[in-house]
N, C-alpha and C. Protein backbone atom coordinates (compact mmCIF):
# COMPACT_ATOMS: atom_id res chain seq x y z
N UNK A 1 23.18 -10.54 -27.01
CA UNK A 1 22.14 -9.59 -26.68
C UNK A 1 22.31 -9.16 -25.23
N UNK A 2 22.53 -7.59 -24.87
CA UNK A 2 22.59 -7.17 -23.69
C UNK A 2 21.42 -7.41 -22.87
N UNK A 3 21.19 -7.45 -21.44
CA UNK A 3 20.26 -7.13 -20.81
C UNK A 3 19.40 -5.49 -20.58
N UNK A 4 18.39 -5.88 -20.78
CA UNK A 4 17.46 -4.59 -20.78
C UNK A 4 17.89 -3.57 -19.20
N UNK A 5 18.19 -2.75 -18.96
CA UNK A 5 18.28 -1.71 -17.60
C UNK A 5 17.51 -0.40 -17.45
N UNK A 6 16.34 -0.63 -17.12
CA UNK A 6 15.56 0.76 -16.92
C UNK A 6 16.56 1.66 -16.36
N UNK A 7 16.72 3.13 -16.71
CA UNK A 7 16.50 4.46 -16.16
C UNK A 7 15.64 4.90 -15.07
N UNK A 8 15.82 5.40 -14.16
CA UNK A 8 15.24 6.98 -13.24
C UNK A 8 14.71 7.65 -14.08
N UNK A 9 15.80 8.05 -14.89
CA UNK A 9 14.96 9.28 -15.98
C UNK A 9 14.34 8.62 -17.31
N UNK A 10 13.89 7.28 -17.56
CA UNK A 10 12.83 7.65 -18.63
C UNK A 10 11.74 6.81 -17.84
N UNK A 11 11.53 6.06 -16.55
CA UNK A 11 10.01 5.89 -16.30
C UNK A 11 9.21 6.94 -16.28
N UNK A 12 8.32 6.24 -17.42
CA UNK A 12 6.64 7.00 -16.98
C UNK A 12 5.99 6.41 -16.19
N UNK A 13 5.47 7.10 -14.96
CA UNK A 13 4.40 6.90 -14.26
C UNK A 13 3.03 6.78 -14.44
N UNK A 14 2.14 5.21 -13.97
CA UNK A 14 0.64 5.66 -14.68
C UNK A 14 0.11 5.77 -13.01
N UNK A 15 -1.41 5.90 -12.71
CA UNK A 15 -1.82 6.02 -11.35
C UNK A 15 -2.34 4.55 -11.56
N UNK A 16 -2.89 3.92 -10.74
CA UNK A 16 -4.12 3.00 -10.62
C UNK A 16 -5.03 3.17 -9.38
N UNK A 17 -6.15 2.88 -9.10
CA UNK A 17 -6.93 2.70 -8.56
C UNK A 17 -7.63 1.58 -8.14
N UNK A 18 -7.10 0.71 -6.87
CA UNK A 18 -8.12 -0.21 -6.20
C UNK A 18 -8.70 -0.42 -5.33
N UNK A 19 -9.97 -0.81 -5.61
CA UNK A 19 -11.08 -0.92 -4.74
C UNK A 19 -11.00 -1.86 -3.42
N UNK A 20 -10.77 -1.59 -2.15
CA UNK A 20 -10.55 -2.29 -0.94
C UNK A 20 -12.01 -2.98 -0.68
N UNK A 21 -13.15 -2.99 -1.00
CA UNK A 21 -14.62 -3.09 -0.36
C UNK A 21 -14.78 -4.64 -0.87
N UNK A 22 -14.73 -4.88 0.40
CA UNK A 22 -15.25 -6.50 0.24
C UNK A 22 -14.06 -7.30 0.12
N UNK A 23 -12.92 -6.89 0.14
CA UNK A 23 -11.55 -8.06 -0.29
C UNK A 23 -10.96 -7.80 1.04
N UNK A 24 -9.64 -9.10 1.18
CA UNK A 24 -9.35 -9.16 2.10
C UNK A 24 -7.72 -7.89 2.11
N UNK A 25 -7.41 -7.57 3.38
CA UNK A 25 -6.87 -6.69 3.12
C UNK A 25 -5.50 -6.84 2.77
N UNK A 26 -5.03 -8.24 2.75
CA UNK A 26 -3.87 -8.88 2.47
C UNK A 26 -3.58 -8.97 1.40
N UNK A 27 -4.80 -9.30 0.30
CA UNK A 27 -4.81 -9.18 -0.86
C UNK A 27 -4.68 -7.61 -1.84
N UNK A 28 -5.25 -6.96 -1.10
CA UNK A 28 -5.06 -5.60 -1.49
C UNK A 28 -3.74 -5.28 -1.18
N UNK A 29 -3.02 -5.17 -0.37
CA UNK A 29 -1.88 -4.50 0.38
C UNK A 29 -0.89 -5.25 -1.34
N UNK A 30 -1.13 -6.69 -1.03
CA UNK A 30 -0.30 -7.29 -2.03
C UNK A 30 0.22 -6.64 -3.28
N UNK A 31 -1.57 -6.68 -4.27
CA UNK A 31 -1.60 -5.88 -5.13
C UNK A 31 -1.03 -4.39 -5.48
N UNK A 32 -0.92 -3.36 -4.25
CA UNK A 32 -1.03 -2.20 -4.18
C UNK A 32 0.50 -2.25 -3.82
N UNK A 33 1.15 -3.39 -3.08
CA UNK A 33 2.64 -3.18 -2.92
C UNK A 33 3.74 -3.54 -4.23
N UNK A 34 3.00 -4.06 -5.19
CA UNK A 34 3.40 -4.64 -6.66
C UNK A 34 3.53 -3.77 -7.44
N UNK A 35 2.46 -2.90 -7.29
CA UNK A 35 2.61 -2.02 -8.40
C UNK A 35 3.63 -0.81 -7.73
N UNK A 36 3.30 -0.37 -6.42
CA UNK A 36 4.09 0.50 -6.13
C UNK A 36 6.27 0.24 -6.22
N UNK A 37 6.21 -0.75 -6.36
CA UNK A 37 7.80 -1.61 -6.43
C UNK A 37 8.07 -1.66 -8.20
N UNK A 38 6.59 -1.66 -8.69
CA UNK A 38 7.18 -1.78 -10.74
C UNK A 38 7.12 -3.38 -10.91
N UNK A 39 7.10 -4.12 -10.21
CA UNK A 39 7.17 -5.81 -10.60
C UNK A 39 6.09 -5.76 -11.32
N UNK A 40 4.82 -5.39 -11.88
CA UNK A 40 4.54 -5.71 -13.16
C UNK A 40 4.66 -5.51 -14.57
N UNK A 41 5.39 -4.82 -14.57
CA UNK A 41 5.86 -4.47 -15.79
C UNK A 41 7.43 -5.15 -16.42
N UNK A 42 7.43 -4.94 -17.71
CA UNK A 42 7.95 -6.00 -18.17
C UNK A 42 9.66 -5.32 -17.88
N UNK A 43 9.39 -4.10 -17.85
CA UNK A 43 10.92 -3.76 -17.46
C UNK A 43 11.42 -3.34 -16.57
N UNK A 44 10.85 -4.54 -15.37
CA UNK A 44 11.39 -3.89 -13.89
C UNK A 44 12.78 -4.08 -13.85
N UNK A 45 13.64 -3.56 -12.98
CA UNK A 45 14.76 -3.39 -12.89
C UNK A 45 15.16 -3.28 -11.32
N UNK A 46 15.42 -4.29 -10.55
CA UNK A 46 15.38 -4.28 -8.97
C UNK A 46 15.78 -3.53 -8.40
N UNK A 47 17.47 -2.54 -8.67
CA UNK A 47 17.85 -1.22 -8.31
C UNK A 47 17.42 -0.14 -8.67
N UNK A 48 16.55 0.22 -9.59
CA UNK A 48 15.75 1.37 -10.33
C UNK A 48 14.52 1.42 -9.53
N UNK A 49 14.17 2.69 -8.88
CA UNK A 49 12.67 2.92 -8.73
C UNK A 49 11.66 3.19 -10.07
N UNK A 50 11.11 1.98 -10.43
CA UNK A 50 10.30 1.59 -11.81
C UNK A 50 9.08 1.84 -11.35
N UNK A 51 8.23 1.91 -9.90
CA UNK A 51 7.00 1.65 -9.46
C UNK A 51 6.02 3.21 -9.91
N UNK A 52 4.79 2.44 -9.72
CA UNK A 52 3.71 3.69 -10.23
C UNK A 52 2.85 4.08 -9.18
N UNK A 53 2.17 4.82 -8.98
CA UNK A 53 0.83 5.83 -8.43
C UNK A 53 0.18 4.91 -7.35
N UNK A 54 -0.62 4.46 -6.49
CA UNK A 54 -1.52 3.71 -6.29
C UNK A 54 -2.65 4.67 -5.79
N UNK A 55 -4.05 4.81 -5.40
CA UNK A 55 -4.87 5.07 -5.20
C UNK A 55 -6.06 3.79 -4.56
N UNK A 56 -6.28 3.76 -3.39
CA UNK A 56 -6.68 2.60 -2.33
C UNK A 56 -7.79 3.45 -1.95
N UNK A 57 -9.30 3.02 -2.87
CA UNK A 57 -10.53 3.85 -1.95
C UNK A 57 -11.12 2.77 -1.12
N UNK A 58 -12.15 3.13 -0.17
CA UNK A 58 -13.15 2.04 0.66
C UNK A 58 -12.04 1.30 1.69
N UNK A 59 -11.28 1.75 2.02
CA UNK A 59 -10.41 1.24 3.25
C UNK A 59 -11.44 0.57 4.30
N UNK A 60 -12.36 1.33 4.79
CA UNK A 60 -13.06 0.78 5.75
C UNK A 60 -13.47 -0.25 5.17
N UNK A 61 -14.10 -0.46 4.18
CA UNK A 61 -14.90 -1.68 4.22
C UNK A 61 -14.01 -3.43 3.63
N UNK A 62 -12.54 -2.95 3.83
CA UNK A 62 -11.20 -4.23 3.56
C UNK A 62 -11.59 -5.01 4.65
N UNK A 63 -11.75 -6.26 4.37
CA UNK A 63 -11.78 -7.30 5.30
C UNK A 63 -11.02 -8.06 5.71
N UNK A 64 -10.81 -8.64 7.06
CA UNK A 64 -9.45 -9.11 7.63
C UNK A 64 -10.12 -10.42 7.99
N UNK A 65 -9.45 -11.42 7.65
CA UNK A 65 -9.97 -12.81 7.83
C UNK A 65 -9.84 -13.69 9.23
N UNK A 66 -10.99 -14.34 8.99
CA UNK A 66 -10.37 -15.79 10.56
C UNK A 66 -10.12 -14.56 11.94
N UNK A 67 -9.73 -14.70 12.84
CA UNK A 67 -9.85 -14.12 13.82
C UNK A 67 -8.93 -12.64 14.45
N UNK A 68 -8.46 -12.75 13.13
CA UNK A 68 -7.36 -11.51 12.90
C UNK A 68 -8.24 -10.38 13.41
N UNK A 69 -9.64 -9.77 13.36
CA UNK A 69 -9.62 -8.87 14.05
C UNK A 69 -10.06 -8.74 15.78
N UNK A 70 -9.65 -9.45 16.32
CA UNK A 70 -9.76 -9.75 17.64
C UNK A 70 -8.02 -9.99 18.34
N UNK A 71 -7.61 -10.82 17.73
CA UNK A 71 -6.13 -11.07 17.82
C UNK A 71 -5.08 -10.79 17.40
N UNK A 72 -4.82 -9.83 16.26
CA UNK A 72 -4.15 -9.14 16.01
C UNK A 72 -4.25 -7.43 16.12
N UNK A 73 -2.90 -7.60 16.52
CA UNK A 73 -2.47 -6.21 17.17
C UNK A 73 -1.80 -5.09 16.54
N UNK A 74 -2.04 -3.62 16.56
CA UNK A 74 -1.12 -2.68 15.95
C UNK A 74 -0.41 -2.23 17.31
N UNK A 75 1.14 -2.91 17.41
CA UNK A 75 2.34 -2.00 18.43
C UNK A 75 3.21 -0.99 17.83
N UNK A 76 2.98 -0.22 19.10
CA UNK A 76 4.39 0.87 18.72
C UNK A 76 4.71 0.85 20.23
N UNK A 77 5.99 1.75 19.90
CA UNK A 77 6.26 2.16 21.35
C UNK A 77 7.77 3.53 21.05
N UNK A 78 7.25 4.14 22.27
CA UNK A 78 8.06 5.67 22.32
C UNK A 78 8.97 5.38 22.68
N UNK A 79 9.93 4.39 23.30
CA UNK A 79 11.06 4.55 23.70
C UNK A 79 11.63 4.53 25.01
N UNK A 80 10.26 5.25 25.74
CA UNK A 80 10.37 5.34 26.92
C UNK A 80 9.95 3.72 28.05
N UNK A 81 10.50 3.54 28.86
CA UNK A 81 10.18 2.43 29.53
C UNK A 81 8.48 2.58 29.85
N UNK A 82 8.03 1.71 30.03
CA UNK A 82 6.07 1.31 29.74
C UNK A 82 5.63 2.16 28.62
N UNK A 83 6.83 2.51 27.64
CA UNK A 83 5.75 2.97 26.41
C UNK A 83 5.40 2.47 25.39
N UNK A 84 4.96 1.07 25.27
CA UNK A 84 4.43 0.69 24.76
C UNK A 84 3.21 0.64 24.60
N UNK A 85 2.43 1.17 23.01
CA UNK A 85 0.99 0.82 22.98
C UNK A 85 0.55 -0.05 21.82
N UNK A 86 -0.47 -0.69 22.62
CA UNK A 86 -1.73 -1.29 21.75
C UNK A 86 -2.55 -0.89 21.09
N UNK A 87 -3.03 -1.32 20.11
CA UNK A 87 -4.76 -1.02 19.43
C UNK A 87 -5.02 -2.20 18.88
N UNK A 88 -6.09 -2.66 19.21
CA UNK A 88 -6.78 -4.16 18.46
C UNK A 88 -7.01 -3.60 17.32
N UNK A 89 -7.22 -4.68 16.10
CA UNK A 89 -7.44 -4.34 15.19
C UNK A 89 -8.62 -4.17 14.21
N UNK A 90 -9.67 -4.35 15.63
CA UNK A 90 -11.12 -3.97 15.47
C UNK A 90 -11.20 -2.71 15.74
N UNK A 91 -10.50 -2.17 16.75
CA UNK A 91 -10.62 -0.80 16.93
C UNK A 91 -9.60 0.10 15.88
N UNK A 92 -9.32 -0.24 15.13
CA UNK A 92 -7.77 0.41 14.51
C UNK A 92 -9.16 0.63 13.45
N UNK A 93 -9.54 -0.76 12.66
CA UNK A 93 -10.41 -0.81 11.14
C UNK A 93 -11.78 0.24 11.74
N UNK A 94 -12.25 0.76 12.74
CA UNK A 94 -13.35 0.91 13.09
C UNK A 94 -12.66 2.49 13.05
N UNK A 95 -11.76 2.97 13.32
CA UNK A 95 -11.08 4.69 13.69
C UNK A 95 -10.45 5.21 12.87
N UNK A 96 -9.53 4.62 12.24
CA UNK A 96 -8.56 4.70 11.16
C UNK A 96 -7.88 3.23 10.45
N UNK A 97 -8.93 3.54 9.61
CA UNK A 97 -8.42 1.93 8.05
C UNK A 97 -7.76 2.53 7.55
N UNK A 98 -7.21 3.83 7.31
CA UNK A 98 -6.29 3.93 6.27
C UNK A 98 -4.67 3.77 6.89
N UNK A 99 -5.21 3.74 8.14
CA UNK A 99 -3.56 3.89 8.69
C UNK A 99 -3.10 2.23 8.90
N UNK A 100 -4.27 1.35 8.94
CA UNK A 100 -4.43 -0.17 8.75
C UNK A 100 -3.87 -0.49 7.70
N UNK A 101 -4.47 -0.04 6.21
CA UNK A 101 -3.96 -0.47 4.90
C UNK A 101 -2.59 -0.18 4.49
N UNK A 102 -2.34 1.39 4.77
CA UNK A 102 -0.56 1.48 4.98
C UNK A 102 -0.07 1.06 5.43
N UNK A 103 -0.40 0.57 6.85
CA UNK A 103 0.85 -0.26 7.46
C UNK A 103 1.23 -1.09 6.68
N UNK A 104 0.06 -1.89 6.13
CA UNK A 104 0.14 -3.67 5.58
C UNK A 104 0.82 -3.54 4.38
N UNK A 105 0.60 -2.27 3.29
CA UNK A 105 1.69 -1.90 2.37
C UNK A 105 3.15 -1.88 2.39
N UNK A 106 2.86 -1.32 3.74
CA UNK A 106 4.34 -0.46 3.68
C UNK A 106 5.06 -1.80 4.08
N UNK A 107 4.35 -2.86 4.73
CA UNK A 107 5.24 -3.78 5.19
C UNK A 107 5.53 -5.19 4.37
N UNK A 108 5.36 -4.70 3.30
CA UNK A 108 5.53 -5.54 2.15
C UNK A 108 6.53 -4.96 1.10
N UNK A 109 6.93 -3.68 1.57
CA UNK A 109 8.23 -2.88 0.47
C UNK A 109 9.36 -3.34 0.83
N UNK A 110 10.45 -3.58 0.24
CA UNK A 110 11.84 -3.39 1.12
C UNK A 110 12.39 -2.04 2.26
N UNK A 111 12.96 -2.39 2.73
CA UNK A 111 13.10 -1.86 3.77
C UNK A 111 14.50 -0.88 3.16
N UNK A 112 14.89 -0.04 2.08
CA UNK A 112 15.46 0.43 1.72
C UNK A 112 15.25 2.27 1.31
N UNK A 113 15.51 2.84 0.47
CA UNK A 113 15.54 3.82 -0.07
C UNK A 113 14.57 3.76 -1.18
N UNK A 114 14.53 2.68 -1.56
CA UNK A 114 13.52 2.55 -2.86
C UNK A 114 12.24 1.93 -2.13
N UNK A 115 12.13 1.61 -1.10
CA UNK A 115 10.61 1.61 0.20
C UNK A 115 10.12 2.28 0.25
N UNK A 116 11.13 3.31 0.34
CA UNK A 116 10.59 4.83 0.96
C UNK A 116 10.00 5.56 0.10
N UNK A 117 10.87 5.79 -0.64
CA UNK A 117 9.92 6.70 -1.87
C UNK A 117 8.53 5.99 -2.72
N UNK A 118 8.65 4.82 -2.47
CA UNK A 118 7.51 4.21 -3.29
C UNK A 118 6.20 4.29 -2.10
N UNK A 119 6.72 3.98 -0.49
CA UNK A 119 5.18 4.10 0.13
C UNK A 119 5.09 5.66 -0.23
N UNK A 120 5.59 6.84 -0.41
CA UNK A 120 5.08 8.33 -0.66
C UNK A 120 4.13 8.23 -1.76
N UNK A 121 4.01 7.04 -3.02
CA UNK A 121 3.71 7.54 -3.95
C UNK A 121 1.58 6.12 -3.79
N UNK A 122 1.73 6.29 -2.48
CA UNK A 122 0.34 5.39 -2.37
C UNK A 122 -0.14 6.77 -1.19
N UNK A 123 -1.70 6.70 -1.98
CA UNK A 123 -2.30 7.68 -1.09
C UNK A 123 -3.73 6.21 -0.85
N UNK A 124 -4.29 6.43 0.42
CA UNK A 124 -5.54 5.77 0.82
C UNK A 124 -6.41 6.33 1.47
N UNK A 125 -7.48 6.23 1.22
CA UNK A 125 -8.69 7.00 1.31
C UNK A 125 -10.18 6.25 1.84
N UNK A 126 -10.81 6.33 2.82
CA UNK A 126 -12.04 5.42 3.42
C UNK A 126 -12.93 5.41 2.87
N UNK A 127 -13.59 5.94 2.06
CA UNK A 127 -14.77 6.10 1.39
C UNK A 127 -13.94 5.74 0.06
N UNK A 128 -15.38 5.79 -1.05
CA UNK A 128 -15.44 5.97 -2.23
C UNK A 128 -14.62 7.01 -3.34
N UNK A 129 -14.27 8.12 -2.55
CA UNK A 129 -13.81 9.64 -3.24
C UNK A 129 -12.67 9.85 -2.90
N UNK A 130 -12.22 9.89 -3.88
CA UNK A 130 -10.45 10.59 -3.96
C UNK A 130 -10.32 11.75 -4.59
N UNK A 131 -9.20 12.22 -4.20
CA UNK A 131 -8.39 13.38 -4.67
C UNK A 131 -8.17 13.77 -5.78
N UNK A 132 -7.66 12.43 -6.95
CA UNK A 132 -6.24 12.10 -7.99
C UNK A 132 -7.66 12.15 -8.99
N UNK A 133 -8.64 12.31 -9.32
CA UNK A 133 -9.41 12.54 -10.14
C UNK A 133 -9.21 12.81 -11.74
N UNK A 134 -8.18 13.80 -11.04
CA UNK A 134 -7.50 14.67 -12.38
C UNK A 134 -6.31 14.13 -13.29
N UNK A 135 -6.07 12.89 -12.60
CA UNK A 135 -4.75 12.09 -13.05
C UNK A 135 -5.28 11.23 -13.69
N UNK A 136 -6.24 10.58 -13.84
CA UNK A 136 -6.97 10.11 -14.50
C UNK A 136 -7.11 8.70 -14.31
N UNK A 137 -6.84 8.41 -13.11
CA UNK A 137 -6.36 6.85 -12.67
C UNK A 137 -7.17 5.57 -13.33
N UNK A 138 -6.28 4.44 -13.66
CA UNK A 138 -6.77 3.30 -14.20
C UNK A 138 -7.35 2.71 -13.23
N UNK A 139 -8.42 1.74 -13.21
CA UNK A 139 -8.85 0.68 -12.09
C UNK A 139 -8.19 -0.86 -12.23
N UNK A 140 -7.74 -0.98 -11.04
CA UNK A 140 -6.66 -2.53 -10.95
C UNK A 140 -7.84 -3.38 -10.10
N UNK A 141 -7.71 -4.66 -11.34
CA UNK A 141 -9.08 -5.70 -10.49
C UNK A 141 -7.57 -6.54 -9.99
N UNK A 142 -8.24 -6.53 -8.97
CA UNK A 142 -7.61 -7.63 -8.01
C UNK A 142 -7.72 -9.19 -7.77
């Protein structure tokens, strides 16, 4: 008996939808980086982009545990000598959570070609209301 090898061209894509409000955001990122990679399904295929839709509402209200929002930090830096910046991550969840929850996604994909296209296919949103309405998205309990 051969081994099973998904296709490019016959995944179907479904959306899902999970709720960030009240969970921790580690746990979400988790969830939301699983499905976007295809590891739940029974015919993932590690070189095939197999992954589906995600939809991440209530960003603001994801909770970050133990002292993580005081002591942990979002860095970047331009390149330029002293360009490095900070944002605590009280002030990051308090201005922009959605750019919080992507990071924590994105940093759970491989760092490849099949990373890339799968963080494109997660949209996150702070409130309650999304976009993808029309797609008809499933809800993923976490």
């Amino acid at each position: 008996m051969s081994t099973y090898m998904a296709k490019k061209e016959t995944v179907s894509r479904k959306w899902y939808v999970i709720d960030a409000a009240g969970k921790p955001l580690g746990k979400t990122a988790v969830a939301a980086a699983t499905i976007l990679r295809g590891k739940h399904r029974p015919e993932f295929t590690p070189h095939v982009d197999c992954g589906e839709y995600v939809v991440i509402i209530n960003a603001e209200k994801a909770v970050l545990t133990g002292k993580k929002l005081t002591q942990k930090y979002y860095r970047r830096h331009s390149g330029y000598i002293g360009g490095l910046k900070e944002v605590q991550y009280k002030t990051l969840m308090a201005t922009r959570p959605e750019l919080a929850v992507e990071l924590a996604v994105k940093g759970m994909l491989p760092k490849n070609s099949i990373g890339d296209k799968a963080i494109t296919r997660l949209h996150v949103y702070r409130g309650p209301e999304h976009d993808q309405k029309s797609q008809k998205p499933e809800t993923y309990e976490i």
